[in-house]
N, C-alpha and C. Protein backbone atom coordinates (compact mmCIF):
# COMPACT_ATOMS: atom_id res chain seq x y z
N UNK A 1 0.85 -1.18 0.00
CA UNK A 1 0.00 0.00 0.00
C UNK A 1 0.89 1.24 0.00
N UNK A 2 0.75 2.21 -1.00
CA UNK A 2 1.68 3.28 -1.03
C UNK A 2 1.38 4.07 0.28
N UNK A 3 2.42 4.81 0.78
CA UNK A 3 2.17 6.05 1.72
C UNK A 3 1.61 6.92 1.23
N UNK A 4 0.84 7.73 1.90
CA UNK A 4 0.55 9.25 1.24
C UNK A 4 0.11 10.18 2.24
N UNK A 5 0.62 11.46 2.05
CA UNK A 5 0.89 12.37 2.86
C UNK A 5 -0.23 13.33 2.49
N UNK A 6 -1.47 13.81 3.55
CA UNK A 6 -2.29 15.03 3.26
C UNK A 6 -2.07 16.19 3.83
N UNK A 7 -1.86 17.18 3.40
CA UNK A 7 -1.45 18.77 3.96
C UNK A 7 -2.92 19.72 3.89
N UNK A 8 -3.09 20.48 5.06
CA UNK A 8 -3.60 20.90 5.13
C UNK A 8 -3.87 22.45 4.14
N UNK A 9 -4.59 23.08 3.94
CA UNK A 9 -4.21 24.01 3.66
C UNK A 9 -4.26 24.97 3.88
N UNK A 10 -3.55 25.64 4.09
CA UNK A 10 -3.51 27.10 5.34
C UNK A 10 -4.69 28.07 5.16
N UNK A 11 -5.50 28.56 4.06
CA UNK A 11 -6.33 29.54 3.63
C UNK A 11 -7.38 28.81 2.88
N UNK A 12 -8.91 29.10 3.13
CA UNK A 12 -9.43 29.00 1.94
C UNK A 12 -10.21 30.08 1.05
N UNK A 13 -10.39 29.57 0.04
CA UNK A 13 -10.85 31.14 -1.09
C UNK A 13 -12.33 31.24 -0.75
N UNK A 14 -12.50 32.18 -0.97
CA UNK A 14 -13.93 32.67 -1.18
C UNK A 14 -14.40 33.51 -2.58
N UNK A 15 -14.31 31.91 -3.63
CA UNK A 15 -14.61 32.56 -5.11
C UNK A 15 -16.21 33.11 -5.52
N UNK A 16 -16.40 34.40 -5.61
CA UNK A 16 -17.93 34.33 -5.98
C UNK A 16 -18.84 33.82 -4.53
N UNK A 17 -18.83 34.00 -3.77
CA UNK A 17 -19.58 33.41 -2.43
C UNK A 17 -20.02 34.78 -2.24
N UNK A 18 -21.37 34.08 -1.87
CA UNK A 18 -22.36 35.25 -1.45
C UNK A 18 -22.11 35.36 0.27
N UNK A 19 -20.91 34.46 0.53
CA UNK A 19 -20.83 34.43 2.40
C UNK A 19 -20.15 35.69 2.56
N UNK A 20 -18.91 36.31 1.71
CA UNK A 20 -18.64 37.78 1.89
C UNK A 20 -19.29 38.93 1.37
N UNK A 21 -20.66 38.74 0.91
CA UNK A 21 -21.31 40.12 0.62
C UNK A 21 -20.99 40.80 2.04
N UNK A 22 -21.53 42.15 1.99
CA UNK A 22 -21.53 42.99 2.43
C UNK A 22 -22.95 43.85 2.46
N UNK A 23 -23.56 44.00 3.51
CA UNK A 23 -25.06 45.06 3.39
C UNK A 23 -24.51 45.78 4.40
N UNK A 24 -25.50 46.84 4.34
CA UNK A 24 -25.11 48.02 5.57
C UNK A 24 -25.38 47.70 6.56
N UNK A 25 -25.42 46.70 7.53
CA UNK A 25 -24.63 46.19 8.87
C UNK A 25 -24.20 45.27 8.89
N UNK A 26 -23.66 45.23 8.23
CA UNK A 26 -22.55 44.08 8.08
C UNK A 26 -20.99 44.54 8.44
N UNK A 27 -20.08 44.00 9.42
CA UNK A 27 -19.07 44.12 9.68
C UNK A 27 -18.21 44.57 8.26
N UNK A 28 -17.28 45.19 7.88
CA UNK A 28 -16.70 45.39 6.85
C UNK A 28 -15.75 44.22 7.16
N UNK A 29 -14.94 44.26 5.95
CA UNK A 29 -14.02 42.46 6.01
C UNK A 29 -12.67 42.81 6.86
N UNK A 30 -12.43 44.20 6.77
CA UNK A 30 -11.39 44.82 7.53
C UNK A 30 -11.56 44.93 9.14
N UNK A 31 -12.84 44.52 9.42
CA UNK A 31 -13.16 44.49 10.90
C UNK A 31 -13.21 43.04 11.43
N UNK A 32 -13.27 42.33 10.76
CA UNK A 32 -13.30 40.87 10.89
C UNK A 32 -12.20 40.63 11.20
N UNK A 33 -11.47 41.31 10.20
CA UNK A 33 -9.54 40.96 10.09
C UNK A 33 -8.86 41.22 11.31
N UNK A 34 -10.04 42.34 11.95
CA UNK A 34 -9.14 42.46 13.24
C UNK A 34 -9.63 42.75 14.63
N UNK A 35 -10.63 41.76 14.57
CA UNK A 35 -11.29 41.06 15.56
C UNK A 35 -10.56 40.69 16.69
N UNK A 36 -10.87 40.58 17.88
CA UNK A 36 -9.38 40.59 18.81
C UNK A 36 -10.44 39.20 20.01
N UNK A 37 -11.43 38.89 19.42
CA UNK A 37 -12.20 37.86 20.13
C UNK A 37 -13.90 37.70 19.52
N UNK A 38 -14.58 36.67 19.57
CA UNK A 38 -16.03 36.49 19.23
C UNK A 38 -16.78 36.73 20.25
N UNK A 39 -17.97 36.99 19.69
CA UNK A 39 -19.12 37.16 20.67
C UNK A 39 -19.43 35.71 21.34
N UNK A 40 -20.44 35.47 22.04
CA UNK A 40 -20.69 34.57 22.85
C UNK A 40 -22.31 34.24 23.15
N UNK A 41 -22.81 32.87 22.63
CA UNK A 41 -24.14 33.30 22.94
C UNK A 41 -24.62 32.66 24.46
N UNK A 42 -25.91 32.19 24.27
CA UNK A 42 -26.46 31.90 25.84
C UNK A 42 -26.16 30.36 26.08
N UNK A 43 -25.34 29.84 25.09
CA UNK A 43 -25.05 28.36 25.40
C UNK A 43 -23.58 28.73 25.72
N UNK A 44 -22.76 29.64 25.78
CA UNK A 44 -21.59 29.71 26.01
C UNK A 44 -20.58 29.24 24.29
N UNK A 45 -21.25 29.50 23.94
CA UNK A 45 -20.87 28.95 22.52
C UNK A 45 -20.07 30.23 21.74
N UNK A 46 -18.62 30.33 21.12
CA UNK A 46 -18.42 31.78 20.52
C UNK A 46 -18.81 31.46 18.80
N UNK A 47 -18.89 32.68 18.57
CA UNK A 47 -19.94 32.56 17.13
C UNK A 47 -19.17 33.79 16.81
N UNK A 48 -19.19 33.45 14.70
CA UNK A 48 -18.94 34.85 14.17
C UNK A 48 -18.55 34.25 13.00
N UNK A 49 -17.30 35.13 12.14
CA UNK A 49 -16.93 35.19 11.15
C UNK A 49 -15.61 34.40 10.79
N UNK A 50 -15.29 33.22 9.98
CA UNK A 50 -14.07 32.85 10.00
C UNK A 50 -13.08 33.49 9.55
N UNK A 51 -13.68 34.70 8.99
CA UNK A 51 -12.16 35.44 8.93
C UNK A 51 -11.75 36.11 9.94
N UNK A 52 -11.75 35.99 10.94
CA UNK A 52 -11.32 36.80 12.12
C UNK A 52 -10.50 35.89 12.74
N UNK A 53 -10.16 33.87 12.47
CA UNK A 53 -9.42 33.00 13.31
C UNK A 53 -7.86 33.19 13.04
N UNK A 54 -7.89 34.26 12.52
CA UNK A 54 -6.17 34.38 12.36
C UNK A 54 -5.85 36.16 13.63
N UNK A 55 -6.64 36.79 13.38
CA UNK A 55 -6.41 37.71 14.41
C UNK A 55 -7.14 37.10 16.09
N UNK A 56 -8.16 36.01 16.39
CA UNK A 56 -8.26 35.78 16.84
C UNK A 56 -7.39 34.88 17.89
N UNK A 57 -7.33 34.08 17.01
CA UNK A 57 -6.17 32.61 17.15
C UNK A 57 -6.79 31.25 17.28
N UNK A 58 -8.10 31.84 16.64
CA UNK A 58 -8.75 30.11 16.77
C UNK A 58 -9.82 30.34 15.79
N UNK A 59 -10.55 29.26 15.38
CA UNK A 59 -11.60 29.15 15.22
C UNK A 59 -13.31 29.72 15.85
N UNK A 60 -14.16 30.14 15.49
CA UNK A 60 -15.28 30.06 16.31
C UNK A 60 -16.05 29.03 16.98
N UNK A 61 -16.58 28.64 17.81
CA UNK A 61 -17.35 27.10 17.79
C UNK A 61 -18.63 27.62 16.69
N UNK A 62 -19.51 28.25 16.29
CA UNK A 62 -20.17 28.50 15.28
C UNK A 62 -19.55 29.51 14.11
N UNK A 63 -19.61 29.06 13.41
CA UNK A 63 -18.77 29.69 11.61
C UNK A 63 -19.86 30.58 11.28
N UNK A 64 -20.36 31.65 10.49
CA UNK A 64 -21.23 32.26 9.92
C UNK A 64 -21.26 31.72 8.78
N UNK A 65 -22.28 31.93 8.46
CA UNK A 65 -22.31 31.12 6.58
C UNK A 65 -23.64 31.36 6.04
N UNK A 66 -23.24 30.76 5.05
CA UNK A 66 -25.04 31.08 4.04
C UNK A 66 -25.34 29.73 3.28
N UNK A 67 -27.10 29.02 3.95
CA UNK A 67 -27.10 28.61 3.50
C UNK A 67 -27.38 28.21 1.86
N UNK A 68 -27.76 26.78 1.64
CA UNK A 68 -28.27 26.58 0.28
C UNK A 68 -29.75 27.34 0.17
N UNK A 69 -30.11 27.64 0.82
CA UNK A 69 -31.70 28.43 0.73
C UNK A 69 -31.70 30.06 1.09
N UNK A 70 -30.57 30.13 0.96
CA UNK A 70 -30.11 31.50 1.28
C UNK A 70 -30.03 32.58 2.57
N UNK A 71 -30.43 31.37 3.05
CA UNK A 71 -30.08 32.12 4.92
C UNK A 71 -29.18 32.51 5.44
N UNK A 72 -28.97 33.29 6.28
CA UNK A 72 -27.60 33.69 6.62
C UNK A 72 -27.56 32.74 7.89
N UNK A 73 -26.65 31.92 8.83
CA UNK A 73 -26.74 31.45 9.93
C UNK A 73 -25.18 30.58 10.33
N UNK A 74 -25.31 29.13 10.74
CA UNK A 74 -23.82 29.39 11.58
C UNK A 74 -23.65 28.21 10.89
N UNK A 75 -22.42 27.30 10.95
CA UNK A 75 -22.40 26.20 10.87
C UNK A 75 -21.25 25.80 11.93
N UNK A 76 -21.26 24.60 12.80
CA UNK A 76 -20.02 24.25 13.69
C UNK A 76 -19.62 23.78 13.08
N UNK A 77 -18.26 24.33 13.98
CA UNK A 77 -16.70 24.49 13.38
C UNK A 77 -16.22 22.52 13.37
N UNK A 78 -17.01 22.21 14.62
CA UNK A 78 -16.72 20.56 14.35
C UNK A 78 -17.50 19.40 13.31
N UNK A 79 -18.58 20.24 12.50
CA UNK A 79 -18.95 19.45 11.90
C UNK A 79 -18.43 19.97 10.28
N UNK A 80 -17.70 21.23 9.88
CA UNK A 80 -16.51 21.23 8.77
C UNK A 80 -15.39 20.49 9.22
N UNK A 81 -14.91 20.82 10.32
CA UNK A 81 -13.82 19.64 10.68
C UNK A 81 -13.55 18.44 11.83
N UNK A 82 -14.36 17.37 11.60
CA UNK A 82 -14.47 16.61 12.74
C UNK A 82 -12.87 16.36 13.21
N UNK A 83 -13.21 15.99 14.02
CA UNK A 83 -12.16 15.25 15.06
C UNK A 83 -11.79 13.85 14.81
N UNK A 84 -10.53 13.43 14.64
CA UNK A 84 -10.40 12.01 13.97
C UNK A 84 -9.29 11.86 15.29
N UNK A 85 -9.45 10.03 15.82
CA UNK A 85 -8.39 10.26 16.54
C UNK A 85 -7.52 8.49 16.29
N UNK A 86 -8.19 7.99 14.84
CA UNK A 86 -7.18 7.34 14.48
C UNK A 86 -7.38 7.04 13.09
N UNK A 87 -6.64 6.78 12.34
CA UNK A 87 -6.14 6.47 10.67
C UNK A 87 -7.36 6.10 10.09
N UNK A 88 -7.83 5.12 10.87
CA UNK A 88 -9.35 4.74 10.15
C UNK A 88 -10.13 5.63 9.92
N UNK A 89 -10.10 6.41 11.02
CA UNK A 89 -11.46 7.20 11.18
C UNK A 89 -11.01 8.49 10.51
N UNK A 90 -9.90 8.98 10.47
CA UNK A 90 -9.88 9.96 8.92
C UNK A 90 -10.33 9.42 7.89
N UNK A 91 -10.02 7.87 7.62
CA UNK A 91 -10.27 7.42 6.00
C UNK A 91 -11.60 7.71 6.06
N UNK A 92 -12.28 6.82 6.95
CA UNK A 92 -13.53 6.99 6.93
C UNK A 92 -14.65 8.35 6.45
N UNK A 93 -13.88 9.11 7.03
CA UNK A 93 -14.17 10.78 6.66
C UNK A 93 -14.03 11.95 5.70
N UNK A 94 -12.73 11.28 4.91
CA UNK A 94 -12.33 11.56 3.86
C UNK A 94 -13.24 11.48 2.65
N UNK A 95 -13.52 12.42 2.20
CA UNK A 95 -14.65 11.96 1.20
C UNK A 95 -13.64 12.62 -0.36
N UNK A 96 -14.48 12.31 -1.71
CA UNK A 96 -13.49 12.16 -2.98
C UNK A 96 -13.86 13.05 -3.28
N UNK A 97 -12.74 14.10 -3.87
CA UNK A 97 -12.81 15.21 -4.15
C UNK A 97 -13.79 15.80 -5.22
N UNK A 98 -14.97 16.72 -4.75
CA UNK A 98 -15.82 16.79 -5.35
C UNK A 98 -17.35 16.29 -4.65
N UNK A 99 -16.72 15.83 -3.98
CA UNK A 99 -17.96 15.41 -3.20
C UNK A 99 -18.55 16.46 -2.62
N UNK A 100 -20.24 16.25 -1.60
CA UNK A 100 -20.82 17.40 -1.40
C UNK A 100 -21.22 16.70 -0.20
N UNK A 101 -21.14 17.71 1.01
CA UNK A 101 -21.89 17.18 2.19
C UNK A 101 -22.96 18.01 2.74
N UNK A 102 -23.68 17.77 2.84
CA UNK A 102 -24.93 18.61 3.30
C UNK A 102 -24.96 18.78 5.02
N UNK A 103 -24.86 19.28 5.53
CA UNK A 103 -24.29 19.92 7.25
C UNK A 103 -25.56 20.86 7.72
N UNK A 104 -26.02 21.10 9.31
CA UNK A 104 -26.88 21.98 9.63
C UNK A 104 -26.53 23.25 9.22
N UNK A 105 -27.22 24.22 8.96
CA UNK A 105 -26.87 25.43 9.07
C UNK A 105 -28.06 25.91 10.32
N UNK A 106 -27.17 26.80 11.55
CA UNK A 106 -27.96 26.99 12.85
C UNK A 106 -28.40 28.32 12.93
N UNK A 107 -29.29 29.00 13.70
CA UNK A 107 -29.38 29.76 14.57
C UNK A 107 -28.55 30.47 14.97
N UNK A 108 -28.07 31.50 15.65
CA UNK A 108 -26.90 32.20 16.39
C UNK A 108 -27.11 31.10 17.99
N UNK A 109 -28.01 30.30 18.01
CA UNK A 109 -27.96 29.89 19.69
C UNK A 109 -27.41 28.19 18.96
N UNK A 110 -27.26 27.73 18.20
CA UNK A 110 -26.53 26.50 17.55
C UNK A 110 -27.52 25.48 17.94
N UNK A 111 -28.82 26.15 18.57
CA UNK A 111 -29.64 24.88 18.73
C UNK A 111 -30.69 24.19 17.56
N UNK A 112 -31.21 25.50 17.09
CA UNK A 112 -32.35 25.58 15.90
C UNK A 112 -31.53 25.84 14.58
N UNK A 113 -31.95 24.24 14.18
CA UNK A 113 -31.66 24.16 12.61
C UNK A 113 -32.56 25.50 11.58
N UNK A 114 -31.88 25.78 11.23
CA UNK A 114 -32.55 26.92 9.81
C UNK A 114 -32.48 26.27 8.39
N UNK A 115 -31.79 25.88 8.41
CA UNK A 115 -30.91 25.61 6.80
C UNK A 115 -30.33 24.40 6.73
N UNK A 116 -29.67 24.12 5.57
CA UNK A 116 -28.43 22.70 5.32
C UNK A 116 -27.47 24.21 4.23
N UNK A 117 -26.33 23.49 4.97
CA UNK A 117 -25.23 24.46 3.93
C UNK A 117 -24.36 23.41 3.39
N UNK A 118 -23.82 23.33 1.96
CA UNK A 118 -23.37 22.42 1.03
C UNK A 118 -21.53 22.41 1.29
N UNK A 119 -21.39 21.70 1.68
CA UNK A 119 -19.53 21.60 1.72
C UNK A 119 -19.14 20.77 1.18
N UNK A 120 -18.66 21.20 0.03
CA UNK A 120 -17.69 20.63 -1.29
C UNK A 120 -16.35 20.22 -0.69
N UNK A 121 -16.13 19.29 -1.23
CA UNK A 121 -14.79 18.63 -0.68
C UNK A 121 -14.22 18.91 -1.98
N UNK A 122 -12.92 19.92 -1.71
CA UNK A 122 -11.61 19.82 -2.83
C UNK A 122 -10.35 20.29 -2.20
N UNK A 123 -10.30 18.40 -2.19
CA UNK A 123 -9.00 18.30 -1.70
C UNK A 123 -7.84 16.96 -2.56
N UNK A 124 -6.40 17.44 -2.60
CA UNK A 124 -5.82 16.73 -3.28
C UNK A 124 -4.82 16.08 -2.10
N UNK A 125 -4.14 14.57 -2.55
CA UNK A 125 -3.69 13.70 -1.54
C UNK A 125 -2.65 13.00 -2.29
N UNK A 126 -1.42 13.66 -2.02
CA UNK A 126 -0.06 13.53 -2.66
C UNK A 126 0.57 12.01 -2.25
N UNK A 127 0.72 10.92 -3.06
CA UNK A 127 1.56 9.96 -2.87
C UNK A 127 3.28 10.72 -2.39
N UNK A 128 3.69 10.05 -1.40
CA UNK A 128 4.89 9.99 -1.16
C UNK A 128 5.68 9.01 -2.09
N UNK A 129 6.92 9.97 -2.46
CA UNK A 129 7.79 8.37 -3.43
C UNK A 129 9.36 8.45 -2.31
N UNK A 130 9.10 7.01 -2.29
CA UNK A 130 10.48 6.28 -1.55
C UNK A 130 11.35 5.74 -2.74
């Protein structure tokens, strides 16, 4: 069985996504950028914008997003990236590039489903050569 090595990738694009419009209250993208922490709702849960996890230093536990029906609302941060805590259970999770997963899209309180938001898997998985 060959080895093969998956890298993460540090950034992702936002081609044509209606998730960075902008209306008049809407944070500008320059305020996101320099976000110095998230809000917090009544579950103790922090919520917001993923562009703010680099001035932040983390992730949100709720992502903002838009769904397929055009809602604006959250999606958790653990159900774009589960938690794997052995080889199997990445494979298992790994889906083929191109694939589409359909995920809640929440509420600001992460309890009440609103939506399903579509997450395209494109990702590439480099053989190692020995």
């Amino acid at each position: 069985m060959p080895k093969v090595t998956g890298y993460k990738s540090p950034k992702q694009e936002l081609i044509g996504s209606s998730f960075a419009k902008e209306t008049e209250t809407s944070p500008s993208i320059e305020e996101l950028l320099s976000l110095d922490e998230y809000d917090v709702n009544d579950n103790g849960e922090t919520y917001g914008s993923g562009l703010s996890e680099e001035s932040v230093g983390e992730f949100p536990d709720l992502i903002s997003a838009v769904g397929t029906n055009g809602e604006e609302g959250y999606v958790r941060a653990e159900d774009l990236t589960p938690v794997v805590k052995t080889i199997q259970e990445a494979l298992e999770q790994n889906h083929d590039k191109g694939d589409v997963q359909i995920i809640p899209l929440y509420d600001v309180n992460g309890e009440t489903q609103i939506g399903e938001f579509e997450l395209i898997s494109n990702h590439e998985a480099i053989e190692d050569k020995e």
